[in-house]
N, C-alpha and C. Protein backbone atom coordinates (compact mmCIF):
# COMPACT_ATOMS: atom_id res chain seq x y z
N UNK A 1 0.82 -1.19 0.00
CA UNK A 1 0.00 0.00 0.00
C UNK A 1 0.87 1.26 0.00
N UNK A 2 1.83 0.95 0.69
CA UNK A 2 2.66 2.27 1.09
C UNK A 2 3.60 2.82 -0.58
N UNK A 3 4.10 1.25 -1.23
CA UNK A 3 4.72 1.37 -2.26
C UNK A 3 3.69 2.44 -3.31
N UNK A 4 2.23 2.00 -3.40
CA UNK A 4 1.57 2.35 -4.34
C UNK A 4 1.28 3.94 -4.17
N UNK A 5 1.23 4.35 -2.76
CA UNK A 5 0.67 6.00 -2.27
C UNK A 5 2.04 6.38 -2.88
N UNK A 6 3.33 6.15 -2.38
CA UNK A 6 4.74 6.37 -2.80
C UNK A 6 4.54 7.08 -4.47
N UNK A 7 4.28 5.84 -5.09
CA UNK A 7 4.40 5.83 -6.24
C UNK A 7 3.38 7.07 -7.23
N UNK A 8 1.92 6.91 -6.39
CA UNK A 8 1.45 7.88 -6.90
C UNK A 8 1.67 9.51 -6.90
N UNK A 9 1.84 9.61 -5.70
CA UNK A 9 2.62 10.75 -5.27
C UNK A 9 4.19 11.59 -6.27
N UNK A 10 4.80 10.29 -6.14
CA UNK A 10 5.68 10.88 -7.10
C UNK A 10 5.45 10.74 -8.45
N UNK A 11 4.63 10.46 -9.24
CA UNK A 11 4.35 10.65 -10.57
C UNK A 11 3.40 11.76 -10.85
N UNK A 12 2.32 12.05 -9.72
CA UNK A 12 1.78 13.18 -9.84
C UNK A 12 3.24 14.68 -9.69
N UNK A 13 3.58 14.59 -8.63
CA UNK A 13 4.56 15.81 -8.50
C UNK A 13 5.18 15.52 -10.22
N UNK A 14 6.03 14.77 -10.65
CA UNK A 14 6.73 15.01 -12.33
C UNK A 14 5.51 15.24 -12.89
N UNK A 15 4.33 14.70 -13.26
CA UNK A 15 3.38 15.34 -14.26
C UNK A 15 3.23 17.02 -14.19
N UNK A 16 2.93 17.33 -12.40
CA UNK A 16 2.77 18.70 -12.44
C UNK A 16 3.63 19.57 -12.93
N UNK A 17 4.77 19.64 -12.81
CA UNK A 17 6.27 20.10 -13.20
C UNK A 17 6.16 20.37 -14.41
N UNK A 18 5.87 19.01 -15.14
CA UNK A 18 5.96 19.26 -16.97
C UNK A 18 5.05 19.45 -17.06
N UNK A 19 3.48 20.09 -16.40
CA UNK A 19 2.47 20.62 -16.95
C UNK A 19 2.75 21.75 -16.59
N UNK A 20 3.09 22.21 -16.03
CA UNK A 20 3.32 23.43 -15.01
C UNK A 20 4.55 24.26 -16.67
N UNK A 21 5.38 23.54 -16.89
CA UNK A 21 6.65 24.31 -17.74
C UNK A 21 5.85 24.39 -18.99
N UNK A 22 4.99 23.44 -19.40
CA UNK A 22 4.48 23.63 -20.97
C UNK A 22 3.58 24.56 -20.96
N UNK A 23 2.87 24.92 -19.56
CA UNK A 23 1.67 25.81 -19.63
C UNK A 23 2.31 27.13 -19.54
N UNK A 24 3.71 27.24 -19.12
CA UNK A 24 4.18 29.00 -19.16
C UNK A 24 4.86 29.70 -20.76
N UNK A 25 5.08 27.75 -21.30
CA UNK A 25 5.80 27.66 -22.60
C UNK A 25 4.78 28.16 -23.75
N UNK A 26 3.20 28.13 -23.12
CA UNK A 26 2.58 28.38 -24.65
C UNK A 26 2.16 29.93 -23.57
N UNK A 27 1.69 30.06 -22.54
CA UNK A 27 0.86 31.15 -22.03
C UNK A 27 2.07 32.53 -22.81
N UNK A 28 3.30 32.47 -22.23
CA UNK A 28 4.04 33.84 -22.50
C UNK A 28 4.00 34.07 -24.23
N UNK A 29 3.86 33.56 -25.02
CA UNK A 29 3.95 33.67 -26.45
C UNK A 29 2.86 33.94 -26.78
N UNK A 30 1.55 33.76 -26.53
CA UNK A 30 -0.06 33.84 -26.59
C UNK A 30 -0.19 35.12 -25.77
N UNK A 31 0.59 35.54 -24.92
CA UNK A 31 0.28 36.77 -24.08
C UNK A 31 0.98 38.40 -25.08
N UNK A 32 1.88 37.57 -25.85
CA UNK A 32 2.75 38.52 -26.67
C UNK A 32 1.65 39.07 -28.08
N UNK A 33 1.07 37.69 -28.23
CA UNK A 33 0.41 38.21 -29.71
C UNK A 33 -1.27 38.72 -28.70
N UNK A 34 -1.82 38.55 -27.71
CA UNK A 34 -2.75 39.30 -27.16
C UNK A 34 -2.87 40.11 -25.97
N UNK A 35 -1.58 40.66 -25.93
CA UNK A 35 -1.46 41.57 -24.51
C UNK A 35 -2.92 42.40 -24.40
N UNK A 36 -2.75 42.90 -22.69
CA UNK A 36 -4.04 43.35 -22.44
C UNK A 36 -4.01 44.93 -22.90
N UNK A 37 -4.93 45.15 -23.72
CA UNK A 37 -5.03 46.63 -24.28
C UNK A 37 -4.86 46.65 -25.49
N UNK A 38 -4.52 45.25 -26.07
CA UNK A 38 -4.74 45.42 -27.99
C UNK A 38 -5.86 44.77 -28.48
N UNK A 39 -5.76 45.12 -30.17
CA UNK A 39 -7.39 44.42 -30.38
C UNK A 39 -7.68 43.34 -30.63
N UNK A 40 -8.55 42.66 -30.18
CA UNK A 40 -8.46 41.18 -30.34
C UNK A 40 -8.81 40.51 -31.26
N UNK A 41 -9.36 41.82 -32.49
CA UNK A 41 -8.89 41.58 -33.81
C UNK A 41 -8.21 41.21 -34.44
N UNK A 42 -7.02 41.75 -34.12
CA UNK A 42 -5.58 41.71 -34.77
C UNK A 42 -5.00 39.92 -34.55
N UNK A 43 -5.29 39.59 -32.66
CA UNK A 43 -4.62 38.49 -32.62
C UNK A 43 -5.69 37.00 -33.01
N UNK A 44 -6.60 37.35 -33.40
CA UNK A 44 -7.41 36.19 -34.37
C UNK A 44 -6.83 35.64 -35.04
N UNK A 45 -6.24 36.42 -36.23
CA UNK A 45 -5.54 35.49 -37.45
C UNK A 45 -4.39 34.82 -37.06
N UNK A 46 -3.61 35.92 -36.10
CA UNK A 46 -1.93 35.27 -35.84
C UNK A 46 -2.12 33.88 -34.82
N UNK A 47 -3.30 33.59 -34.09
CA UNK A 47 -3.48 32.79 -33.11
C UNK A 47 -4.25 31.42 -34.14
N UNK A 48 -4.99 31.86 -35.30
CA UNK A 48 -5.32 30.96 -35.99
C UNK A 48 -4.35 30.18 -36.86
N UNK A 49 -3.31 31.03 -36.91
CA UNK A 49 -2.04 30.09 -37.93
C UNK A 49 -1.17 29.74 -37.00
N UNK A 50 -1.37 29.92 -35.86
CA UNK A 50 -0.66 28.87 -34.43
C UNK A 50 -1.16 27.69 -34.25
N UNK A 51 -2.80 27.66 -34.97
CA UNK A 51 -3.52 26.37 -35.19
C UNK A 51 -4.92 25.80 -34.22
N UNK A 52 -4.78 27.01 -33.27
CA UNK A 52 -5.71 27.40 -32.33
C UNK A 52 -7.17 27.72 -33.43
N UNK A 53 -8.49 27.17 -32.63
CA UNK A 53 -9.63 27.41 -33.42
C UNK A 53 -10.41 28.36 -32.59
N UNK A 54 -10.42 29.49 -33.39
CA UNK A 54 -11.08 30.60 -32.61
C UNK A 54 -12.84 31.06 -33.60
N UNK A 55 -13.52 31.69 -32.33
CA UNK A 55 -14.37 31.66 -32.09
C UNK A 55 -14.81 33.34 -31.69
N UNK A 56 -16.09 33.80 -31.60
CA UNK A 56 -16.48 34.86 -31.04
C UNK A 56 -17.63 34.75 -30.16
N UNK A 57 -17.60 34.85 -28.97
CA UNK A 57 -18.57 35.02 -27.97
C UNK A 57 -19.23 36.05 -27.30
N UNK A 58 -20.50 36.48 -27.68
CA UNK A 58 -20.79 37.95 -26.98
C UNK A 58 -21.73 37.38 -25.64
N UNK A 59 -21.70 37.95 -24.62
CA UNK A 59 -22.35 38.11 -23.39
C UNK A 59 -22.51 36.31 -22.84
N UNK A 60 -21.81 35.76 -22.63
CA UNK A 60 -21.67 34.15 -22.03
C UNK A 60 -20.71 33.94 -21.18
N UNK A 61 -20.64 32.69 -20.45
CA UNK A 61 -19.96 32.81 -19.16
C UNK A 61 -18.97 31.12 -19.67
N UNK A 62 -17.70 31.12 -18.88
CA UNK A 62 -17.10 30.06 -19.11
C UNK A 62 -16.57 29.71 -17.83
N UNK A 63 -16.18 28.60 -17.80
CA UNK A 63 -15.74 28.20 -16.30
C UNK A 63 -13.88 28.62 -15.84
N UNK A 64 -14.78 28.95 -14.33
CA UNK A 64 -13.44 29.93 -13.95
C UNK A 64 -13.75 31.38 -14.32
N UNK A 65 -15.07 31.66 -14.22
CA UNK A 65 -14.89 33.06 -14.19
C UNK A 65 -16.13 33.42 -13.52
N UNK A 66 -16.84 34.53 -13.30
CA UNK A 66 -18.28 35.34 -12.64
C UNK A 66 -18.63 36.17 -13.37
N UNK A 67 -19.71 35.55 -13.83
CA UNK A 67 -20.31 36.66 -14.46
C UNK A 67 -20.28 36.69 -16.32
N UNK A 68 -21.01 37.39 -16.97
CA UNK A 68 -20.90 37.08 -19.03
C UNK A 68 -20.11 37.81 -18.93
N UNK A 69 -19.59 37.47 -20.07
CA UNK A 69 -18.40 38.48 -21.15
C UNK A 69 -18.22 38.37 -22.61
N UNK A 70 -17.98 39.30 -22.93
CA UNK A 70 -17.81 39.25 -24.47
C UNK A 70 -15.96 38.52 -24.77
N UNK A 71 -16.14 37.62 -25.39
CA UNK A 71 -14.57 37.06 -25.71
C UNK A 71 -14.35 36.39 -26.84
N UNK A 72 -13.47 36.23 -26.76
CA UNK A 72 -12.79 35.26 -28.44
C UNK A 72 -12.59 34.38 -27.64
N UNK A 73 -12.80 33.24 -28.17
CA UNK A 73 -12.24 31.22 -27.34
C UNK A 73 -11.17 31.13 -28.17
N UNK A 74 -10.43 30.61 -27.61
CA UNK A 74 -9.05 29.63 -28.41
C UNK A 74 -9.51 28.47 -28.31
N UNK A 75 -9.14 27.60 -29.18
CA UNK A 75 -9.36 26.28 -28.55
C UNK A 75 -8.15 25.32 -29.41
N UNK A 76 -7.41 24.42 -28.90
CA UNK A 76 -6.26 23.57 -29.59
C UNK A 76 -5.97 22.29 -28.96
N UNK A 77 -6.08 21.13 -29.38
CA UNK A 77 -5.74 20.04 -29.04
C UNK A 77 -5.12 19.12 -29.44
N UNK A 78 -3.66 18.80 -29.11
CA UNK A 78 -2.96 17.27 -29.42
C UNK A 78 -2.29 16.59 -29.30
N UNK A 79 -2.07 15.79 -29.78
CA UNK A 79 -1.69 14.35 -29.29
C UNK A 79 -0.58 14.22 -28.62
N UNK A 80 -0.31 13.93 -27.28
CA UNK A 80 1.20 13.85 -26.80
C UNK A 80 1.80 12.55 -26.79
N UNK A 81 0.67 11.36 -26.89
CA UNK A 81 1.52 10.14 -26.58
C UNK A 81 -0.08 9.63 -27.16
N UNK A 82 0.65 8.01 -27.29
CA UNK A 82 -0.65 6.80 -27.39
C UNK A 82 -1.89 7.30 -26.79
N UNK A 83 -3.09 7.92 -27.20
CA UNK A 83 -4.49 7.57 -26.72
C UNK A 83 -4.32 9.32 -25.47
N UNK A 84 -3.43 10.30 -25.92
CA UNK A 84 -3.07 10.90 -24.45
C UNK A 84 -2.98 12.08 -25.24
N UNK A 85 -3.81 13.06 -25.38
CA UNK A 85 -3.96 14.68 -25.77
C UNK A 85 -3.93 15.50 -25.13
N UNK A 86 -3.56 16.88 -25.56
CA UNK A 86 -3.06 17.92 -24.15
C UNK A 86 -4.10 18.68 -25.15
N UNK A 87 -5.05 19.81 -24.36
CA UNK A 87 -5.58 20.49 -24.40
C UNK A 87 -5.73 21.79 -24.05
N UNK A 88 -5.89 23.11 -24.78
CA UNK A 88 -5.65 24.69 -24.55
C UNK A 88 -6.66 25.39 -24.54
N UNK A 89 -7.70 25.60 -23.62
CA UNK A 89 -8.84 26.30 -23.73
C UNK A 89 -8.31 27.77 -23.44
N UNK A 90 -8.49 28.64 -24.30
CA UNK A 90 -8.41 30.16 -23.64
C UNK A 90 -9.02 31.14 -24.48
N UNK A 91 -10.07 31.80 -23.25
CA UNK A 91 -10.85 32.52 -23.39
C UNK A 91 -10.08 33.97 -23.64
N UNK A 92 -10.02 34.79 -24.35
CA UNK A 92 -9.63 36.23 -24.48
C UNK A 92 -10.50 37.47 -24.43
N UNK A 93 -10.92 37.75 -22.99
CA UNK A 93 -11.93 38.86 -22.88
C UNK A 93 -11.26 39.84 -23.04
N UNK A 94 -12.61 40.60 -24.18
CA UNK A 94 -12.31 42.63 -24.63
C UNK A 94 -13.60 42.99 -24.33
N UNK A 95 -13.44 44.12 -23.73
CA UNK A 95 -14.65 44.99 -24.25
C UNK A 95 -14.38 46.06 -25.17
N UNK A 96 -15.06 45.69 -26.15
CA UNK A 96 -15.31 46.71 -27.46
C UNK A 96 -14.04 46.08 -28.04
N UNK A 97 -13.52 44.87 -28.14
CA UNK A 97 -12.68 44.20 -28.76
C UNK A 97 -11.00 44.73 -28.43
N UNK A 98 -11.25 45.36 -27.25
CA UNK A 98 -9.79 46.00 -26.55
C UNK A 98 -9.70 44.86 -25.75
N UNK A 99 -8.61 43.43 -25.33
CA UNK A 99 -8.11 42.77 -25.14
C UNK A 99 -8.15 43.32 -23.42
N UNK A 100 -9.07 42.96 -22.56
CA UNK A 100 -9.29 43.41 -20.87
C UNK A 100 -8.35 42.31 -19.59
N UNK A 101 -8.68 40.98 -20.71
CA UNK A 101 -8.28 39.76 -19.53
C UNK A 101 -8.49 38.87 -20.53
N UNK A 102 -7.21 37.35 -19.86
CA UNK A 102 -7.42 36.08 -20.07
C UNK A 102 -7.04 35.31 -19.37
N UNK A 103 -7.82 33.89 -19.60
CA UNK A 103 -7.60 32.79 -19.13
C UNK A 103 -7.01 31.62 -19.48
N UNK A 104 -6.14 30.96 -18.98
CA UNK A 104 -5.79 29.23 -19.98
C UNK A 104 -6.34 28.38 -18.41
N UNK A 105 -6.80 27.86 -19.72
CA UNK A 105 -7.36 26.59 -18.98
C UNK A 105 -6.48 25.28 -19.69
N UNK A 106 -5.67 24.24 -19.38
CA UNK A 106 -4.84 23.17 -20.15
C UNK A 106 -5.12 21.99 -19.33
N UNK A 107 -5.83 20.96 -20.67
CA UNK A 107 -6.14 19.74 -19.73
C UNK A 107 -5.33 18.34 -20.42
N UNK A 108 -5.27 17.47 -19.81
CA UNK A 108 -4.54 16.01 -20.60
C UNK A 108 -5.91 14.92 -20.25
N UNK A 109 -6.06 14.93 -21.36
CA UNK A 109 -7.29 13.32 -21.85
C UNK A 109 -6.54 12.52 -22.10
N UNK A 110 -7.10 11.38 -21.62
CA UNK A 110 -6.35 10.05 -21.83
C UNK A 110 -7.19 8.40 -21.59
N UNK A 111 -6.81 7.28 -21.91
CA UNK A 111 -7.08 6.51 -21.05
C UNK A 111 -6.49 6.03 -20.33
């Protein structure tokens, strides 16, 4: 029992680590092409030939936040291993399409 808590324990801490480094690896480059105060016009196309599938949302709510907002979704997903995909949800709230706030949300599906 003790081997198995052991074991889980330390494979969670390395997963977090390398989720933790890939999530600052895409956030700072995604923060460059949509810093807060530009239009979120502009970073549509450059975020779409990153391969990200974007979207326009007026007055709706997403998780991890309070309250509607008007935003652009990112959305990107793939494959890291056998049956095992990493996932990039991020919402890019503007009002009046001036870039206010964002979120990443990054998940790993698997079996």
């Amino acid at each position: 029992m003790r081997f198995w808590l052991s074991l889980w324990i330390v494979t969670f801490i390395m997963v977090r680590r390398a989720f933790q480094s890939r999530r600052n690896g895409i956030q700072n480059p995604l923060l460059l092409l949509a810093s807060i105060g530009s239009d979120a016009r502009q970073a549509k196309p450059a975020l779409e030939a990153k391969g990200f599938e974007c979207h326009w949302a007026a007055d709706r709510t997403f998780s991890g936040s309070e309250g509607r907002h008007d935003f652009l979704y990112r959305d990107l997903e793939k494959m890291i291993g056998v049956l095992v995909s990493r996932r990039w949800q991020l919402p890019l709230i503007h009002k009046d399409f001036a870039v206010s706030d964002t979120k990443f949300g990054i998940s790993l599906t698997g079996l």
